[in-house]
Protein backbone atom coordinates (compact mmCIF):
# COMPACT_ATOMS: atom_id res chain seq x y z
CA UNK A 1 187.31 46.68 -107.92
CA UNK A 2 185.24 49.82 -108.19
CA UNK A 3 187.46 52.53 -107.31
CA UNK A 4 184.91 54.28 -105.36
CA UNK A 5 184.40 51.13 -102.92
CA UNK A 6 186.39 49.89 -99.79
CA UNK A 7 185.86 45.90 -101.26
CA UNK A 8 188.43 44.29 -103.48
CA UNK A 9 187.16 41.49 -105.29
CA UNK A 10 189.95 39.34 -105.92
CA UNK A 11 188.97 36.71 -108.36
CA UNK A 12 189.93 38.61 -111.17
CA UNK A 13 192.42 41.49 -112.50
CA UNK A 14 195.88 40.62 -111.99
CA UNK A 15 197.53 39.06 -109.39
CA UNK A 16 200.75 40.30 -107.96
CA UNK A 17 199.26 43.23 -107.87
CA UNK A 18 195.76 42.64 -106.09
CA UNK A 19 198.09 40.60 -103.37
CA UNK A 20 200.36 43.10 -103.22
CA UNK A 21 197.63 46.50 -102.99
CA UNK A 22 195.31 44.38 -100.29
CA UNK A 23 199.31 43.26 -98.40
CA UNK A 24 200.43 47.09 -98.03
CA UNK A 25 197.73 48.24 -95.70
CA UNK A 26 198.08 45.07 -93.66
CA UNK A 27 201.90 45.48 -93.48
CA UNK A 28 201.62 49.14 -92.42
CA UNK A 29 198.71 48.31 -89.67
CA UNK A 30 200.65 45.35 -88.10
CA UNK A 31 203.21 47.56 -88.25
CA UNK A 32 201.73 50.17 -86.06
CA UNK A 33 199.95 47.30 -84.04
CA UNK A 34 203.15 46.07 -83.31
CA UNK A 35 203.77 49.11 -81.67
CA UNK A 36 201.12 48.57 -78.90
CA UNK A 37 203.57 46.42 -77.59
CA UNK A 38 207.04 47.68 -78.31
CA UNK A 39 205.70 50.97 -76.80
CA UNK A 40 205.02 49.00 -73.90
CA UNK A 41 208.25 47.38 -73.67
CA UNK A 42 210.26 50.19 -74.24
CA UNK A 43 208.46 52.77 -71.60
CA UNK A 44 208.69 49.94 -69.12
CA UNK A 45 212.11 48.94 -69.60
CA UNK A 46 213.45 52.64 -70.21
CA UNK A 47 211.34 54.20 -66.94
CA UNK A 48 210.51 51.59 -64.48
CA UNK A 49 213.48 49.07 -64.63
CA UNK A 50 214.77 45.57 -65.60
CA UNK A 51 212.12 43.92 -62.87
CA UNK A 52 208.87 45.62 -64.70
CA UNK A 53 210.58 45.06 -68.10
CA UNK A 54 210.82 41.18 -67.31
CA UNK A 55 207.20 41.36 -66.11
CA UNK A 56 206.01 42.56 -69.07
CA UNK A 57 208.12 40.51 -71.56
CA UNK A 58 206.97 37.21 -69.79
CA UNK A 59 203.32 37.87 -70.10
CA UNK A 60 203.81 37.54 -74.24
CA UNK A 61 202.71 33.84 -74.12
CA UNK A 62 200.04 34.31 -71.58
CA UNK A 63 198.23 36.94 -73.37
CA UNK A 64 198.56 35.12 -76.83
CA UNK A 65 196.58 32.18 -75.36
CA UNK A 66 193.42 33.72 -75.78
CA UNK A 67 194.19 36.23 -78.10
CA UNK A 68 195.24 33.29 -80.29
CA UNK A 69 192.58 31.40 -79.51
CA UNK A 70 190.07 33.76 -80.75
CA UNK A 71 192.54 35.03 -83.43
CA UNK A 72 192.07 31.44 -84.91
CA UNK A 73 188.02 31.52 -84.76
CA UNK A 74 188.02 34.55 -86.13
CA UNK A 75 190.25 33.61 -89.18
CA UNK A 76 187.65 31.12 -90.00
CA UNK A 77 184.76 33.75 -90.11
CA UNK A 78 187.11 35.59 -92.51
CA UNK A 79 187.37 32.19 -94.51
CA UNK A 80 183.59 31.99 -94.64
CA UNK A 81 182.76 35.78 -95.14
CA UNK A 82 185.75 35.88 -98.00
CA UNK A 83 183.82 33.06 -100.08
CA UNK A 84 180.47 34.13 -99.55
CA UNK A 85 181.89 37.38 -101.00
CA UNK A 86 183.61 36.11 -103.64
CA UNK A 87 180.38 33.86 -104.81
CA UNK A 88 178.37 36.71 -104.66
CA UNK A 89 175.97 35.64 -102.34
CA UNK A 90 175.33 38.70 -99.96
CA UNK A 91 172.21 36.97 -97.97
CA UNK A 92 174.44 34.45 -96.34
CA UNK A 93 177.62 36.82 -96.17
CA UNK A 94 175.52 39.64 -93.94
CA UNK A 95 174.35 36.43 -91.27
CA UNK A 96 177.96 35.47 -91.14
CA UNK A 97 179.06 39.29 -90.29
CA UNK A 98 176.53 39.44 -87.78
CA UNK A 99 176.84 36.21 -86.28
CA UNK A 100 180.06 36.62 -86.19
CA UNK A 101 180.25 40.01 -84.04
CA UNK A 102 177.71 39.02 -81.59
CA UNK A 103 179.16 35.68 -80.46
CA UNK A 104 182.65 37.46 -80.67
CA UNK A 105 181.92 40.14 -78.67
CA UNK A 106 179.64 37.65 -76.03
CA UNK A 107 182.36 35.31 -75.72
CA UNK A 108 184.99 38.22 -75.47
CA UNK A 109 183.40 39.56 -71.90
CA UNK A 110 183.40 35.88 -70.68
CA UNK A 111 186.77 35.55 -71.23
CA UNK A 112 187.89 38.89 -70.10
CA UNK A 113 186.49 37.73 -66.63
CA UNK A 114 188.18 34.93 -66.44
CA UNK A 115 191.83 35.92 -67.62
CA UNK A 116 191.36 39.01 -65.12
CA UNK A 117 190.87 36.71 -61.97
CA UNK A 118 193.00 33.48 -63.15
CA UNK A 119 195.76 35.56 -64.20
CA UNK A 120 198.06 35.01 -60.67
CA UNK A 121 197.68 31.33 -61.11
CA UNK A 122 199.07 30.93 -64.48
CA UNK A 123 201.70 33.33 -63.96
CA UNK A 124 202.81 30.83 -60.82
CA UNK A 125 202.41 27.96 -62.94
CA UNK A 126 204.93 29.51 -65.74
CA UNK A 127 207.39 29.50 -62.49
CA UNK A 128 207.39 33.18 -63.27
CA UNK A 129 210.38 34.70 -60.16
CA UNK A 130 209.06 36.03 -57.25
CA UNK A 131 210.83 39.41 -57.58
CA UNK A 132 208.94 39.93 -61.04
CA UNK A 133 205.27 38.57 -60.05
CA UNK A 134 204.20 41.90 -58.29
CA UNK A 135 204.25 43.59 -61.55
CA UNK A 136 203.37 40.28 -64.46
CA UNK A 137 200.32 40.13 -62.19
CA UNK A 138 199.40 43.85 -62.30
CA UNK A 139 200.42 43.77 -66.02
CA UNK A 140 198.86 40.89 -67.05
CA UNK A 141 195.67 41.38 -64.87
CA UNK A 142 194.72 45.05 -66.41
CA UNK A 143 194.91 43.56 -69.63
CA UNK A 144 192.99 40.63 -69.90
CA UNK A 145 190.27 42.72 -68.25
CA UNK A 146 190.12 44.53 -71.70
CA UNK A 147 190.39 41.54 -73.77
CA UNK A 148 187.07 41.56 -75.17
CA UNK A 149 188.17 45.04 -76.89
CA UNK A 150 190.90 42.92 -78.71
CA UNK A 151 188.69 40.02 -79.58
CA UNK A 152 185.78 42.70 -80.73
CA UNK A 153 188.48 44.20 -82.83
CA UNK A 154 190.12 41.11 -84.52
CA UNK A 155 186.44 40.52 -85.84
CA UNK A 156 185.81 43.73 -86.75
CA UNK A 157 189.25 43.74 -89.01
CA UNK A 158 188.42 40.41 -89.81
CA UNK A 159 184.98 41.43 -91.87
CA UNK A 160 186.63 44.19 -93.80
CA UNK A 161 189.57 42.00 -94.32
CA UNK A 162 187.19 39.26 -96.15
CA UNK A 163 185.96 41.54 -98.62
CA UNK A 164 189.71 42.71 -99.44
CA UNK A 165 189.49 46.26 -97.55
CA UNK A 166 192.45 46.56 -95.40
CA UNK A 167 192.99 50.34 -95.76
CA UNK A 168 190.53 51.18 -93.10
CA UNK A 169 191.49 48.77 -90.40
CA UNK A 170 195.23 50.34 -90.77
CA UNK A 171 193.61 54.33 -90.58
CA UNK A 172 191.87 53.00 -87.38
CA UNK A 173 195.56 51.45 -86.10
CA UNK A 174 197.52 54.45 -86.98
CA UNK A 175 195.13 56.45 -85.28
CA UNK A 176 195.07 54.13 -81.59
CA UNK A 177 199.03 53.59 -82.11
CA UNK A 178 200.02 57.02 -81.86
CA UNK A 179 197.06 57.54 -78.75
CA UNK A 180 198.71 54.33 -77.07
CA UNK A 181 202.07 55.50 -77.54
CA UNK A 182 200.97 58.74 -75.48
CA UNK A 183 198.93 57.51 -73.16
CA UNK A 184 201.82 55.12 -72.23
CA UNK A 185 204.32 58.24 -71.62
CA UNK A 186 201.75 59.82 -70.05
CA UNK A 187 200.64 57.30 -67.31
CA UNK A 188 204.19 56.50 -66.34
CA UNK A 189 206.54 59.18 -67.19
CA UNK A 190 204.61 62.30 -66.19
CA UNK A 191 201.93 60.36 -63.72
CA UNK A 192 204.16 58.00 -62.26
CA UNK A 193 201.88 55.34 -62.50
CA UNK A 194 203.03 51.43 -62.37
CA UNK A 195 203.40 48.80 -65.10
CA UNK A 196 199.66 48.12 -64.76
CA UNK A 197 199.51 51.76 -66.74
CA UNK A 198 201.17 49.98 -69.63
CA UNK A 199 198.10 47.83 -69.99
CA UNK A 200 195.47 50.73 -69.74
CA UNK A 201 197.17 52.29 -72.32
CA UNK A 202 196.88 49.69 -75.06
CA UNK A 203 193.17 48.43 -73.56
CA UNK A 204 191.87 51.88 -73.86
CA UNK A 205 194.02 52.78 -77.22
CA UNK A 206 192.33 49.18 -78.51
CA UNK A 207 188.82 50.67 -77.89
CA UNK A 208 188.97 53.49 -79.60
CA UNK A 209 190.09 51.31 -82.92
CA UNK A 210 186.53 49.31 -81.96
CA UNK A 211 184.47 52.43 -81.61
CA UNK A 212 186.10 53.55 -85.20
CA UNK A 213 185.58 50.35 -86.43
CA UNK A 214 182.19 49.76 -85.68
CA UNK A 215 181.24 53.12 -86.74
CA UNK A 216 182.74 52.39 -90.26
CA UNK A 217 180.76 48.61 -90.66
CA UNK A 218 177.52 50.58 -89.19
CA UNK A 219 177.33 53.58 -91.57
CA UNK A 220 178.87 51.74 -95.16
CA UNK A 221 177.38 51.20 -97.67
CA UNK A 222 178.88 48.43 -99.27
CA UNK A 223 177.44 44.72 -98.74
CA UNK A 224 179.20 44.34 -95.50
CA UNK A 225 177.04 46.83 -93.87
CA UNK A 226 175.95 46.43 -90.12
CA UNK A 227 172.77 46.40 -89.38
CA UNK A 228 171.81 46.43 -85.56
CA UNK A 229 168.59 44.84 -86.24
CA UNK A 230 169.95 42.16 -88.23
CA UNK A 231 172.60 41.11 -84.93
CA UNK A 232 171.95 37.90 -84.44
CA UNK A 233 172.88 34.15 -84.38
CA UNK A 234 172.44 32.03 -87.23
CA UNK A 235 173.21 28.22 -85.79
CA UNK A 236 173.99 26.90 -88.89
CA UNK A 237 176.71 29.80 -90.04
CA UNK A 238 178.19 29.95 -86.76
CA UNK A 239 178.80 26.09 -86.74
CA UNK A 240 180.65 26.14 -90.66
CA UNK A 241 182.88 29.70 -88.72
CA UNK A 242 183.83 27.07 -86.11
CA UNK A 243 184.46 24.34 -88.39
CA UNK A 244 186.83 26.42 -90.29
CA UNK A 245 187.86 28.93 -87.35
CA UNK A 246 188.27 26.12 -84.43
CA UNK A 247 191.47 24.16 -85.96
CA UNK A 248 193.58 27.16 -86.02
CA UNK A 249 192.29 28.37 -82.51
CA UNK A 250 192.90 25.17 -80.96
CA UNK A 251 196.75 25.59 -83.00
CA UNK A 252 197.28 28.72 -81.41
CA UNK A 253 196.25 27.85 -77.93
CA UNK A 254 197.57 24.87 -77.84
CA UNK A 255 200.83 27.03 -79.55
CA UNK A 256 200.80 29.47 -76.73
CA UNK A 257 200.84 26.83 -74.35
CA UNK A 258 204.00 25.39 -75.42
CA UNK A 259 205.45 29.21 -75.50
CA UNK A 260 204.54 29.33 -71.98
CA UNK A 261 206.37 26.05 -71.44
CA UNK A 262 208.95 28.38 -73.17
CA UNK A 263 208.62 30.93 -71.53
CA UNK A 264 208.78 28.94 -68.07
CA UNK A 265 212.45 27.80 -69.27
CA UNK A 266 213.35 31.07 -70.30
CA UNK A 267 212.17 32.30 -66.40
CA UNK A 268 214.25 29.89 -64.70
CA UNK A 269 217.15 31.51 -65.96
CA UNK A 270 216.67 34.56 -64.11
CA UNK A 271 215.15 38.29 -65.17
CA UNK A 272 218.08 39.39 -67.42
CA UNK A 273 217.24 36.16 -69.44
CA UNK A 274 213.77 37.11 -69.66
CA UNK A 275 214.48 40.97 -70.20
CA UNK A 276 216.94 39.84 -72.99
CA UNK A 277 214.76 37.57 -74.47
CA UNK A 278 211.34 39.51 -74.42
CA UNK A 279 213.45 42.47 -76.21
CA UNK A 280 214.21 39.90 -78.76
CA UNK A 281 210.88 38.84 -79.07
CA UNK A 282 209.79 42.73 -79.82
CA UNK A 283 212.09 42.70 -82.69
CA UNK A 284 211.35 39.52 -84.23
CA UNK A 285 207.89 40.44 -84.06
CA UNK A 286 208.69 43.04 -86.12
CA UNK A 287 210.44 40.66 -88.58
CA UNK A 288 207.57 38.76 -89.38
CA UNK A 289 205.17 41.52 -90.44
CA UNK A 290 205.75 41.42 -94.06
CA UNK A 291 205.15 37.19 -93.42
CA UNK A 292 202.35 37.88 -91.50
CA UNK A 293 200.38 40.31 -94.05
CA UNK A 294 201.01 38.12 -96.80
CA UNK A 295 199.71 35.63 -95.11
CA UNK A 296 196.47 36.98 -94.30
CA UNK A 297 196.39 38.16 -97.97
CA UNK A 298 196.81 34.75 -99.81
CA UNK A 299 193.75 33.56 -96.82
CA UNK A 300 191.76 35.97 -98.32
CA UNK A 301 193.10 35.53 -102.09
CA UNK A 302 192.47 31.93 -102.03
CA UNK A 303 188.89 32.35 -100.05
CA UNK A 304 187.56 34.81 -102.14
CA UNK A 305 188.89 32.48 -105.67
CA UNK A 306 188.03 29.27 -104.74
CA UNK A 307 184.26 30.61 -103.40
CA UNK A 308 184.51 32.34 -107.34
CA UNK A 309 185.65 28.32 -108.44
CA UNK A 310 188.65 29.67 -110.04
CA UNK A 311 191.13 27.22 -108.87
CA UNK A 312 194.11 27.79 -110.93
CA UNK A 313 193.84 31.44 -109.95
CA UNK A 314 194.16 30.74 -106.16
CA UNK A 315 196.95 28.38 -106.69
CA UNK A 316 199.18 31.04 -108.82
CA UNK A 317 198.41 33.39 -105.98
CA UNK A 318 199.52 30.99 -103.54
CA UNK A 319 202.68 30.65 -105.02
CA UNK A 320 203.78 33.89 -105.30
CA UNK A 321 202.90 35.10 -101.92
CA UNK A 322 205.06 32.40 -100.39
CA UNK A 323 208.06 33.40 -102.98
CA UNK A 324 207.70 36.94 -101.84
CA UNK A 325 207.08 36.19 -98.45
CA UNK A 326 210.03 34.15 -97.33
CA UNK A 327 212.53 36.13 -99.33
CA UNK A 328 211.67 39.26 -97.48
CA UNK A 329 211.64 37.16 -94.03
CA UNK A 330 215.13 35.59 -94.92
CA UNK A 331 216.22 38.92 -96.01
CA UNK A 332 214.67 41.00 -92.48
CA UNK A 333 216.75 38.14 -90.90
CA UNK A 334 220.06 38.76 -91.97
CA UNK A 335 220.08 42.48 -91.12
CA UNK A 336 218.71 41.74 -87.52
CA UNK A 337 221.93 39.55 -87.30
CA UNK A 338 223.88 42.49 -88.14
CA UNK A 339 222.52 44.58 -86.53
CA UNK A 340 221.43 42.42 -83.35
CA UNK A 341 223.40 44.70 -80.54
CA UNK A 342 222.23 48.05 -80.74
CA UNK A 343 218.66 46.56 -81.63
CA UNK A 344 218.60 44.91 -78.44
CA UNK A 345 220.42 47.15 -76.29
CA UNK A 346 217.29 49.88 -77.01
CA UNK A 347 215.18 47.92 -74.75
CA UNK A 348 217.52 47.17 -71.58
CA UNK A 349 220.72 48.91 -69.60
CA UNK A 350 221.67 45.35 -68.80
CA UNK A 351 224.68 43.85 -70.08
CA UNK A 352 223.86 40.66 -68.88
CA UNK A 353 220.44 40.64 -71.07
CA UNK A 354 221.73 42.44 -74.09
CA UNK A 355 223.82 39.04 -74.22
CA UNK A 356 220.79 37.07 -74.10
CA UNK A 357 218.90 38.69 -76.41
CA UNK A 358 221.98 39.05 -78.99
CA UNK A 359 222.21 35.15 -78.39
CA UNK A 360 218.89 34.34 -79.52
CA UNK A 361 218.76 36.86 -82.40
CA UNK A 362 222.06 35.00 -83.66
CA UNK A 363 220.63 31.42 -83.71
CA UNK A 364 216.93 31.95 -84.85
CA UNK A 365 217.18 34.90 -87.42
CA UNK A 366 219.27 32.76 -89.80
CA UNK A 367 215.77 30.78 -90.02
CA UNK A 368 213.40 32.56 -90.68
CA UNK A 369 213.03 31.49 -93.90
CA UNK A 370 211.54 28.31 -92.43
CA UNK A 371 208.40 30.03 -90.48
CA UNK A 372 208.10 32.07 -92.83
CA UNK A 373 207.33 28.72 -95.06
CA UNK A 374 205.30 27.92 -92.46
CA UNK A 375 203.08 30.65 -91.39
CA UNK A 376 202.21 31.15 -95.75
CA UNK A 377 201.65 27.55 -96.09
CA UNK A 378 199.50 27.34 -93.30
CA UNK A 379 197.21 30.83 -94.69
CA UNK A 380 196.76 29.01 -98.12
CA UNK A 381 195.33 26.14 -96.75
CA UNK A 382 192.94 27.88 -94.36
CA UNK A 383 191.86 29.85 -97.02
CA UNK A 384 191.11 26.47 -98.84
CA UNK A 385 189.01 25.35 -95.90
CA UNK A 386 191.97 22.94 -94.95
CA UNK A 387 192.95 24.35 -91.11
CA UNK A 388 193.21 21.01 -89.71
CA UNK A 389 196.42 20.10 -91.93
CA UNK A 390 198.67 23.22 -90.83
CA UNK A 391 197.03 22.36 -87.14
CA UNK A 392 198.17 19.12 -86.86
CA UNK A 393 201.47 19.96 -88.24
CA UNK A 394 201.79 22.75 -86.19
CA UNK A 395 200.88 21.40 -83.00
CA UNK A 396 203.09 18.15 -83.66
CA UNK A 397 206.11 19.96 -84.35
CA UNK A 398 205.50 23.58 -82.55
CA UNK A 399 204.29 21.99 -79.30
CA UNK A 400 204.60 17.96 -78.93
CA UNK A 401 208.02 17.84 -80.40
CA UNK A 402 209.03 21.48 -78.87
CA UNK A 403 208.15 20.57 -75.83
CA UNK A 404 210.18 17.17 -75.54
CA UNK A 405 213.14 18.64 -76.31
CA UNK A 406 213.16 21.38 -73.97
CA UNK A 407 211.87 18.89 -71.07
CA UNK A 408 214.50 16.08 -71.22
CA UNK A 409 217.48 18.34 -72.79
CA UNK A 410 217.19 21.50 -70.37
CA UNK A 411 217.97 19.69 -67.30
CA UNK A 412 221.11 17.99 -68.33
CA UNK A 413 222.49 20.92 -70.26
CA UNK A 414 220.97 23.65 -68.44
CA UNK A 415 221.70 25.96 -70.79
CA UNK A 416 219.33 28.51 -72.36
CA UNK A 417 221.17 27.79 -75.90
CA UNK A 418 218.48 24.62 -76.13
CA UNK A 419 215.67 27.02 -75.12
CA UNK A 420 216.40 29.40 -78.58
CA UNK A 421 217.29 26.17 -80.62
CA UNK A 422 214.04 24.48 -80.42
CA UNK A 423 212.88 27.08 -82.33
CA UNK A 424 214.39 26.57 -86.03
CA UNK A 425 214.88 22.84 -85.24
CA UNK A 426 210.69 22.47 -85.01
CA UNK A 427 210.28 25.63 -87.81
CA UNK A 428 212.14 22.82 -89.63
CA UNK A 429 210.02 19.90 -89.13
CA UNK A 430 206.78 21.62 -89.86
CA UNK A 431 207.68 23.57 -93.06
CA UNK A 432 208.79 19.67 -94.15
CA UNK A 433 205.59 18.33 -93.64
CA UNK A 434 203.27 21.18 -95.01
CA UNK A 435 205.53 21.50 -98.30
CA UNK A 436 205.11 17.83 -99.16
CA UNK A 437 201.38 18.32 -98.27
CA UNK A 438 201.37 21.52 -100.00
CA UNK A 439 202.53 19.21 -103.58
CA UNK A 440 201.11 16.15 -102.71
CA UNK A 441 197.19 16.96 -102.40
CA UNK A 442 194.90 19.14 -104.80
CA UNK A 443 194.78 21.34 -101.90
CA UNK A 444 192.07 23.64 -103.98
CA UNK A 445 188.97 21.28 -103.85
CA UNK A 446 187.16 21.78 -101.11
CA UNK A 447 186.97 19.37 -98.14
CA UNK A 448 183.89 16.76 -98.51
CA UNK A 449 182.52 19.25 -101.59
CA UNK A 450 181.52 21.63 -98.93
CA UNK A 451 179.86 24.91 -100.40
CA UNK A 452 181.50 27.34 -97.76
């Protein structure tokens, strides 16, 4: 890597600590990222109630079915950008950066419309209670309309991500955290302003990392340079992105769909179960950031090697970014089940949902270790051009077998203990399948000898 460049070519130098330089900038962004939405949680819950707390908190699922959905794409763009890079072949690289933002972005305003005005009816069909809806609808409403910001964004951090920069996507976090974080105090502690405010804070606090963004990819100059005049569609590049990208959109759809079903049993026990529960969610998500930049490390460690051919490189990455990955998860885990009380009583005044939320921490933290397996598991093989194996798995187990079990147990048992057991029971299932995939198949040749 040329010290004066943003780019990290991976497919050489050594290993643990290429992973480990490209992980720290992700870890620190997510982390900050993460606070779009614990800033949320905690303003709301703190300053407007229990009622606008559970309206937030049940919106998680919602919002993650389109996020995730282009999420997904755009992790195969990074998958095709990553092994153009690491091949060296800069023509086809540049059509897949700008193919990629233009349909993003195109396909980000279509979908912003439609979240905005179908966002009552999927709130009534999560059963969502009628003394929460007034403010999931404003919530949820406000920000799908800025949506395309998020999806312009995920590109945007996607690109730089492919050529191994992730220390300018996390300056550009840092910088809309701390605005969103203010903005939120702002609109409803010193305005007065509704939950809806919540959502204008992190749309608007999500542009500005955009605006930063594409001012970065517009005036570098490195290889991944934007050009306006080269922003375009090329056919053929944007149908290998959706080859690669569509699997793991489909997965987290599909994913998010069986979290609403979640979510919808979580509802019907009342807002203190979904106050307790959201706050756990908040935390957990905070668990899995160390898992989650890993991940997206080893996807671009194994793109960027097997692009280069060097096989037996991108498997010893693979390996230890799983290690290292689910022994910090497992680790995060067992402190959160310590500590699960005054972790979860920072979000809510309720006594009734501290016990939920303590509940849930208690059974699912003790297994994290297995989604932790998972989630790396899954990156590696999307980086190999293999998204269709984690999808399968994932959707099998995450969503088919989740599912089941919370449709014929909850009504005899009615108790919410199934809803947070489902959870490492299916965690189980899928790590099972991808590690015997994971040992069984020469996961590092490419699918049908596919260049890219």
């Amino acid at each position: 890597m040329n010290k004066k460049s943003a780019e990290m070519n991976m497919t050489e130098g050594p290993i643990a600590k290429q992973i480990v330089t490209f992980a720290v900038p992700l870890f620190l962004g997510n982390l900050f990222q993460q606070l779009y939405n614990t800033a949320d949680t905690f303003v709301v819950g703190n300053l407007l109630g229990d009622n606008a707390l559970a309206g937030v908190s049940s919106s998680g699922s919602l919002i993650f079915l389109l996020v995730g959905f282009f999420s997904g794409i755009a992790m195969g763009a990074g998958v095709v950008i990553a092994r153009l890079f690491g091949a060296g072949d800069v023509k086809n690289m540049r059509k897949a950066i700008h193919t990629s933002l233009v349909a993003f972005f195109a396909a980000g305003v279509i979908f912003s419309v439609i979240g905005a005005f179908g966002s009552r009816y999927m709130l009534m069909w999560m059963r969502t209670p009628p003394e929460v809806m007034p403010e999931s609808v404003a919530y949820v409403r406000m920000y799908f309309a800025g949506l395309f910001t998020m999806v312009t964004y995920n590109i945007c951090m996607g690109i730089m991500q492919a050529v191994g920069d992730s220390k300018h996507p996390l300056y550009y976090l840092i910088i809309s955290s701390v605005i969103n974080v203010i903005l939120d105090y702002f609109f409803i502690g010193v305005l007065k302003m509704g939950v809806a405010a919540a959502a204008v804070a992190t749309v608007i606090s999500q542009m500005i990392s955009v605006i930063l963004c594409l001012i970065r990819l517009l005036r570098s100059k490195e290889s991944y340079r934007v050009s306006v005049r080269e922003l375009k569609i090329d056919w053929n590049i944007l149908g290998t992105i959706i080859r690669y990208g569509l699997p793991s959109g489909i997965q987290n759809s599909v994913i998010s769909i069986a979290n609403v079903v979640v979510q919808s049993n979580i509802n019907a026990f009342g807002p203190d179960a979904m106050a307790g529960c959201g706050a756990y969610s908040k935390i957990e998500g905070f668990a899995f950031l160390p898992v989650t930049c890993f991940s997206a490390a080893m996807t671009t460690f194994v793109s960027q090697n097997l692009g280069a051919g060097n096989s037996e490189r991108a498997r010893k990455g693979a390996r230890f970014g799983v290690i290292t990955a689910i022994l910090i998860a497992e680790g995060i885990g067992g402190l959160i089940m310590l500590f699960a009380r005054p972790l979860i009583d920072a979000f809510t005044e309720s006594e009734t949902a501290l016990a939920f939320g303590v509940d849930k921490a208690r059974i699912c933290c003790g297994f994290f270790i297995l989604c932790a397996l998972c989630h790396c598991l899954a990156a590696v093989l999307r980086g190999a051009g293999r998204a269709m194996v984690p999808m399968v798995a994932m959707l099998a187990c995450w969503c088919v077998i989740r599912v089941s079990i919370l449709v014929v147990l909850v009504p005899i048992l009615n108790t919410i203990a199934i809803v947070n057991w489902v959870y490492p029971i299916t965690w189980f299932m899928c790590a099972t399948v991808l590690t015997v995939y994971f040992f069984a198949v020469d996961w590092t040749r490419l699918p049908g000898k596919r260049k890219i």
